[in-house]
Protein backbone atom coordinates (compact mmCIF):
# COMPACT_ATOMS: atom_id res chain seq x y z
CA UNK A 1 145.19 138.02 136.58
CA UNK A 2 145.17 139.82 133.08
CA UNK A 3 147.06 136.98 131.63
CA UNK A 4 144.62 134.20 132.97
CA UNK A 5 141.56 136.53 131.43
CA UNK A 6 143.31 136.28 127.75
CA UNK A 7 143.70 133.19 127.91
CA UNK A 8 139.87 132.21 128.96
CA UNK A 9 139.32 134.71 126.32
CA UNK A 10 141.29 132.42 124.12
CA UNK A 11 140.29 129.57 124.69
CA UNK A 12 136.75 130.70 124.46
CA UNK A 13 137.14 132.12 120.91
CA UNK A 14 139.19 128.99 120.31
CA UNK A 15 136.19 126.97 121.54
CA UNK A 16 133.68 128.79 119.34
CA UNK A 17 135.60 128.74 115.93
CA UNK A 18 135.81 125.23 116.24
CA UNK A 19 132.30 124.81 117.37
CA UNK A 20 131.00 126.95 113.98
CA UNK A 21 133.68 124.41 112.36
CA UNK A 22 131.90 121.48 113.17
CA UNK A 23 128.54 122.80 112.34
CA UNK A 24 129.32 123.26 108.69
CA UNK A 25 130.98 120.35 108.64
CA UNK A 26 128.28 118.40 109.81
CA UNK A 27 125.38 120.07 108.48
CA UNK A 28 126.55 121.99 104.82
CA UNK A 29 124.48 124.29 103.82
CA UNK A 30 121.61 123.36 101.25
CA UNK A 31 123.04 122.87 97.39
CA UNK A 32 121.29 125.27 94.94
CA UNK A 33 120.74 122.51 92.90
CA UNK A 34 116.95 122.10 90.98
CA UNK A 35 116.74 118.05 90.16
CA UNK A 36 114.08 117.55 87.47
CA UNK A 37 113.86 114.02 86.67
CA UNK A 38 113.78 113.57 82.60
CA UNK A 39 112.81 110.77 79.67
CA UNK A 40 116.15 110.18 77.85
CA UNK A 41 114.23 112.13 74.49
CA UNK A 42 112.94 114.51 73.84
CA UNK A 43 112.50 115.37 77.52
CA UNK A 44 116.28 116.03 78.34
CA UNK A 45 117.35 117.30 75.25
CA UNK A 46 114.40 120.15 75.65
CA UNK A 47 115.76 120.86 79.33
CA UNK A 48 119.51 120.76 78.28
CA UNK A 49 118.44 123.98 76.16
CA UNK A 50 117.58 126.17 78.86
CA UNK A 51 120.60 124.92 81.49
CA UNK A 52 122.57 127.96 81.32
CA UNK A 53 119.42 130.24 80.95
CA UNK A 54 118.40 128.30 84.33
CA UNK A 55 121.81 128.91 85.79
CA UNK A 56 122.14 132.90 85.08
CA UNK A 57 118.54 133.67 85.88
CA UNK A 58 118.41 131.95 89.55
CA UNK A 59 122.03 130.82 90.48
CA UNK A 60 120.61 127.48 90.86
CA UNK A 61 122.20 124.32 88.74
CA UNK A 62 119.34 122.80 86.53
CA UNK A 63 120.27 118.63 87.35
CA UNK A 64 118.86 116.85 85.14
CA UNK A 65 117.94 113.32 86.16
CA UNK A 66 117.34 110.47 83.23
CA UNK A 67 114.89 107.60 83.67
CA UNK A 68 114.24 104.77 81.03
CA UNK A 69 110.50 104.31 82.52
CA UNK A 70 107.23 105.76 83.40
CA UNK A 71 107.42 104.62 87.18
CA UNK A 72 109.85 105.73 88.82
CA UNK A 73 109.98 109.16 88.09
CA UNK A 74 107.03 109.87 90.14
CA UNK A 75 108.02 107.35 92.85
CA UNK A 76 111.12 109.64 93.00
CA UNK A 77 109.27 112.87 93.09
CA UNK A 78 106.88 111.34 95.79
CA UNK A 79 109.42 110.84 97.90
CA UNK A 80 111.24 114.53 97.28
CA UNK A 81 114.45 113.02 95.52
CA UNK A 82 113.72 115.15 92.79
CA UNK A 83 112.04 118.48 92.51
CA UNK A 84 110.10 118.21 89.54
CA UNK A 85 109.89 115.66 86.56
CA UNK A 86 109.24 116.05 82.95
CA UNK A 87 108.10 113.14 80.87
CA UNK A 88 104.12 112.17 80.87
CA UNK A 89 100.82 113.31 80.17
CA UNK A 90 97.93 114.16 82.43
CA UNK A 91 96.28 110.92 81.99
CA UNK A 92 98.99 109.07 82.75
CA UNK A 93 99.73 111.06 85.99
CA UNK A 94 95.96 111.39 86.97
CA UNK A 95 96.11 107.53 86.76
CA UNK A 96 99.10 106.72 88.28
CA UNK A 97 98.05 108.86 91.24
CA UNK A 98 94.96 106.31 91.58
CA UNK A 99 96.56 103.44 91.54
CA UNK A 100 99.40 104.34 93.98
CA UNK A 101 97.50 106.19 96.24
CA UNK A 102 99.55 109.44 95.45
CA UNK A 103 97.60 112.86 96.26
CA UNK A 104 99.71 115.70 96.10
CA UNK A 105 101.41 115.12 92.55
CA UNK A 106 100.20 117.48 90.34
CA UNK A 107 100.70 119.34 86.76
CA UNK A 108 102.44 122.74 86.35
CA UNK A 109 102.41 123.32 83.30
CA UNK A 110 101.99 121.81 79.86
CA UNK A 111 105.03 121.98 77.10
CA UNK A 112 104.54 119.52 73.89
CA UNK A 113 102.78 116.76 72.45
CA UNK A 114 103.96 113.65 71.19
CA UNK A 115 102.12 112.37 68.85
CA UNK A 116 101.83 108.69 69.52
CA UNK A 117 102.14 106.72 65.98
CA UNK A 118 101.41 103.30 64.33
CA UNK A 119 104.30 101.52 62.65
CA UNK A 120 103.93 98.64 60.60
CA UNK A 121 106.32 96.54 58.30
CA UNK A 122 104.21 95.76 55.46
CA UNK A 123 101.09 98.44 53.89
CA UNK A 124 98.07 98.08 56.24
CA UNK A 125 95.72 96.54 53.74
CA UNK A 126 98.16 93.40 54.08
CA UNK A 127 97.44 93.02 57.71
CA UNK A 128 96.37 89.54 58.30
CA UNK A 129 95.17 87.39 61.23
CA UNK A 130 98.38 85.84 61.64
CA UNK A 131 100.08 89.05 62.49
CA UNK A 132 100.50 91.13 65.67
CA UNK A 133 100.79 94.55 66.84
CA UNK A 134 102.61 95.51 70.31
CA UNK A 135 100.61 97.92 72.24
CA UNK A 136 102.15 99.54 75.36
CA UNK A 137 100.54 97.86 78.11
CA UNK A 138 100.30 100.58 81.21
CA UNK A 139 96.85 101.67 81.35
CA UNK A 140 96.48 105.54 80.26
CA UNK A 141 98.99 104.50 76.72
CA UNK A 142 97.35 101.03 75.93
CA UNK A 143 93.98 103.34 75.70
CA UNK A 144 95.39 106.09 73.79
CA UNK A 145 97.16 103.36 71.61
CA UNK A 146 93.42 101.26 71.02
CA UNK A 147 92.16 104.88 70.70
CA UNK A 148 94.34 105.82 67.86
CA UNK A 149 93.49 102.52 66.05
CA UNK A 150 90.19 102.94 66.29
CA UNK A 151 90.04 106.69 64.96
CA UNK A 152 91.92 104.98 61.57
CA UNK A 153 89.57 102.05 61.04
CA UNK A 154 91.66 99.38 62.36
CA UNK A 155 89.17 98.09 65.75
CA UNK A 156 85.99 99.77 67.24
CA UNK A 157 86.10 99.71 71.22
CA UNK A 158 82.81 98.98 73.48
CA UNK A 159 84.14 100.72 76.27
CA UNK A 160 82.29 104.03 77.54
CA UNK A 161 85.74 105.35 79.24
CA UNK A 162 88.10 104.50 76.15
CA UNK A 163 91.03 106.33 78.03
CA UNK A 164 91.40 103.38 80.18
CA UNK A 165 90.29 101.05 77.74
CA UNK A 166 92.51 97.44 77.14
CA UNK A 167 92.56 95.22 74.61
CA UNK A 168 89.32 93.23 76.09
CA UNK A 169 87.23 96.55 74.88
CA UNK A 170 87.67 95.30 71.39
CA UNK A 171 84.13 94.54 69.93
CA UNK A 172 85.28 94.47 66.36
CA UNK A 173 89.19 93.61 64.69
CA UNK A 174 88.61 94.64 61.28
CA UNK A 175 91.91 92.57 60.23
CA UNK A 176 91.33 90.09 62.70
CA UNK A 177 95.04 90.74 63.84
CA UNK A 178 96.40 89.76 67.64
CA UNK A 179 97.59 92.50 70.24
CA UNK A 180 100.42 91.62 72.95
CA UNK A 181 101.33 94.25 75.51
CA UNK A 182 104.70 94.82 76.63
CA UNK A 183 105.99 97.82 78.86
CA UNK A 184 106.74 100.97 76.73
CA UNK A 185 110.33 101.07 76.82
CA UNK A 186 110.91 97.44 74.91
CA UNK A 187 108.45 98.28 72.02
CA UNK A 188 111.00 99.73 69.53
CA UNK A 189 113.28 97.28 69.99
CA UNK A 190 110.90 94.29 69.85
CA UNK A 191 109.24 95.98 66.90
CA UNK A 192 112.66 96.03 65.02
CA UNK A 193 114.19 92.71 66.17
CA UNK A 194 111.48 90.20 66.27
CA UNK A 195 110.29 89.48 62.63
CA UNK A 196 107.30 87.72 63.94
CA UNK A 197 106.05 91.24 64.36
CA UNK A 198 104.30 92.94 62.56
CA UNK A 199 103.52 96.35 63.95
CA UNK A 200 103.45 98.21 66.86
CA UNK A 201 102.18 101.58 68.55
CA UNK A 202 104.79 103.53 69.81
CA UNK A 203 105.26 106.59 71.79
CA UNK A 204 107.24 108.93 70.22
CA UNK A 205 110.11 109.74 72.77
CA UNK A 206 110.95 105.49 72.56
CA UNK A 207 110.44 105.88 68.22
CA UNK A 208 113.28 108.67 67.86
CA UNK A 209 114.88 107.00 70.72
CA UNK A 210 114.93 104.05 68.73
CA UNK A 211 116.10 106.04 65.38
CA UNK A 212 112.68 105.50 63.88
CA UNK A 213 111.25 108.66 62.53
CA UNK A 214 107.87 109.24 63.65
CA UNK A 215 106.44 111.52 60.17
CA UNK A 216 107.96 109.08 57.75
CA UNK A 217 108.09 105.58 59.12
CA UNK A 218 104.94 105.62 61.07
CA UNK A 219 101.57 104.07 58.92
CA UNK A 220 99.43 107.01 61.11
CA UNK A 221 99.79 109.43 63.79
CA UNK A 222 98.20 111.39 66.36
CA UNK A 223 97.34 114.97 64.99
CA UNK A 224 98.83 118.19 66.92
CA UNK A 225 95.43 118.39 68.46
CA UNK A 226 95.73 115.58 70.82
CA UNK A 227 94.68 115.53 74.87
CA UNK A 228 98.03 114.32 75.78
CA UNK A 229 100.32 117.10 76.55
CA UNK A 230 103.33 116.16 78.49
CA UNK A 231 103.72 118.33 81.77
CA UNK A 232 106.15 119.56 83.92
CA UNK A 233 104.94 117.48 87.48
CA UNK A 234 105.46 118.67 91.24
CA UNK A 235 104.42 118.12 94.44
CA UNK A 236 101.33 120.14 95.01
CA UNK A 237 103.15 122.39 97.89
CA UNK A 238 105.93 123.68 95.88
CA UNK A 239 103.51 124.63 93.01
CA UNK A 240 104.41 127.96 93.76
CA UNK A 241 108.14 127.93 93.81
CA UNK A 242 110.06 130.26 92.44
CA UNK A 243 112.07 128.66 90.91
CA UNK A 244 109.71 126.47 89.04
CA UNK A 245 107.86 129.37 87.77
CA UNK A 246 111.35 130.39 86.31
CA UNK A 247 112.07 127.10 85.02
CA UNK A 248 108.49 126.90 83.27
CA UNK A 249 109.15 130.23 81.77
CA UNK A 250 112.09 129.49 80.15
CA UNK A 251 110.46 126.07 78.82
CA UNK A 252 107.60 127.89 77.75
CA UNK A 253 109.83 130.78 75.40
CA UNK A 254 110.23 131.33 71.97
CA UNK A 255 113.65 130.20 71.99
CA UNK A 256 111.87 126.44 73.13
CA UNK A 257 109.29 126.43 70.74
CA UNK A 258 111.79 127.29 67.75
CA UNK A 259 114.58 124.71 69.25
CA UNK A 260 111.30 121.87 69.38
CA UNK A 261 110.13 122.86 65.84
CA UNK A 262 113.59 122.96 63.82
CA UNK A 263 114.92 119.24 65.68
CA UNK A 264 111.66 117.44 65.36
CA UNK A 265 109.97 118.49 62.17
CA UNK A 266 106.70 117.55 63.76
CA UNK A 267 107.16 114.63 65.74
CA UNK A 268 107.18 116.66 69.15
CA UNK A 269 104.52 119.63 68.75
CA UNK A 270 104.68 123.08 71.39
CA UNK A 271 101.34 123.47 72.92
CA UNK A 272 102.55 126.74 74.40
């Protein structure tokens, strides 16, 4: 009788172990892993700084995640494949939100400016009708772009809401010069390759992607005083993580606003 208790007991225990076994198999626990999606420059390189920082403070893995464009970050966040993301401006997001019918994606926390610039290949008092100038053609950057043209003489705009403004706002082309629009990510390269252009505005995370520098090749650019901070983005419910708050602290230290100043001599600007 003893021996037939062990082995129930046994086969019990037996029966549990495996059952635990099978439960971790199937269902790991959670990886303490943070996934920010990034912009290739200077988004990632800023993040890479604070990695380890990230690491030691929360024993969480900072993953960075790249994207080459301006929509599918925020698709990705939407949908909780990423945590955070770190590559636009408020506009832009405010705007996006509209159009997509997004609600909950929201701003944390501002870190730098990048100055959006105008870069031409011959002086600008050469400009002629017969040249044109690439603007980037998603809503919130073709305004800013019109906007910065028009605060240096080049157009004047007739639309009230000039952050939304497109090239149809234009009530006066002082060189009489055409626009084309293209998405943000070809306008370096198109500016560079095809000599039937003649200038283009450029954000500045494409121009040093693009090895153009944006204090000494650009014609003009957008002062450190401009409206267009980029932001660290979340869904509205984990505003108060905490390890978001850590992240933003770390972003937002002296060691970040030194790292920013000494690599971009201007062209990326703290606003911390």
């Amino acid at each position: 009788m003893l021996k037939k208790r062990s082995l129930f007991v046994a086969l019990l225990v037996a029966l549990i172990v495996l059952a635990v076994v099978l439960v971790i198999t199937l269902h790991p626990s959670k990886e303490k892993v943070f996934k920010i999606g990034a912009s290739p420059v200077p988004h990632n390189e800023i993040l890479e700084q604070v990695k380890d920082d990230f690491r030691k403070e929360t024993g969480y893995e900072l993953k960075i995640i790249i994207f080459t464009d301006y929509v599918q970050p925020n698709i990705a966040l939407e949908q909780e494949d990423i945590d955070a993301n770190f590559f636009q401006h408020i506009p832009y997001l405010e705007s996006f939100n509209l159009k997509n019918g997004y609600t909950d994606l929201i701003s944390a926390a501002k870190i730098h400016v990048e100055p959006m610039g105008l870069y031409l290949k011959k002086p600008l008092n050469e400009l002629s009708p017969s040249d044109t100038v690439l603007l980037p053609n998603d809503s919130t950057n073709e305004g800013r772009a019109l906007m910065l043209l028009e605060n240096n003489g080049i157009i004047t705009l007739r639309s009230e809401n000039k952050l939304i403004a497109t090239v149809k706002d234009i009530s006066e082309n002082k060189y009489g010069i055409n626009f084309l629009e293209l998405e943000a990510p070809l306008l370096p390269r198109t500016f560079k390759e095809d000599s039937k252009i003649a200038g283009a505005v450029i954000n500045t995370n494409y121009a040093i992607e693009a090895g153009l520098n944006p204090i000494s090749d650009s014609t003009f650019i957008e002062g450190s005083d401009s409206a267009y901070a980029n932001i660290i983005a979340v869904k509205e419910k984990y505003i108060d993580s905490k390890l978001l708050k850590s992240l933003i602290s770390l972003l937002q230290s002296e060691k970040i606003k030194s790292f920013i100043n000494s690599k971009y001599n201007g062209a990326v600007v703290p606003v911390f």
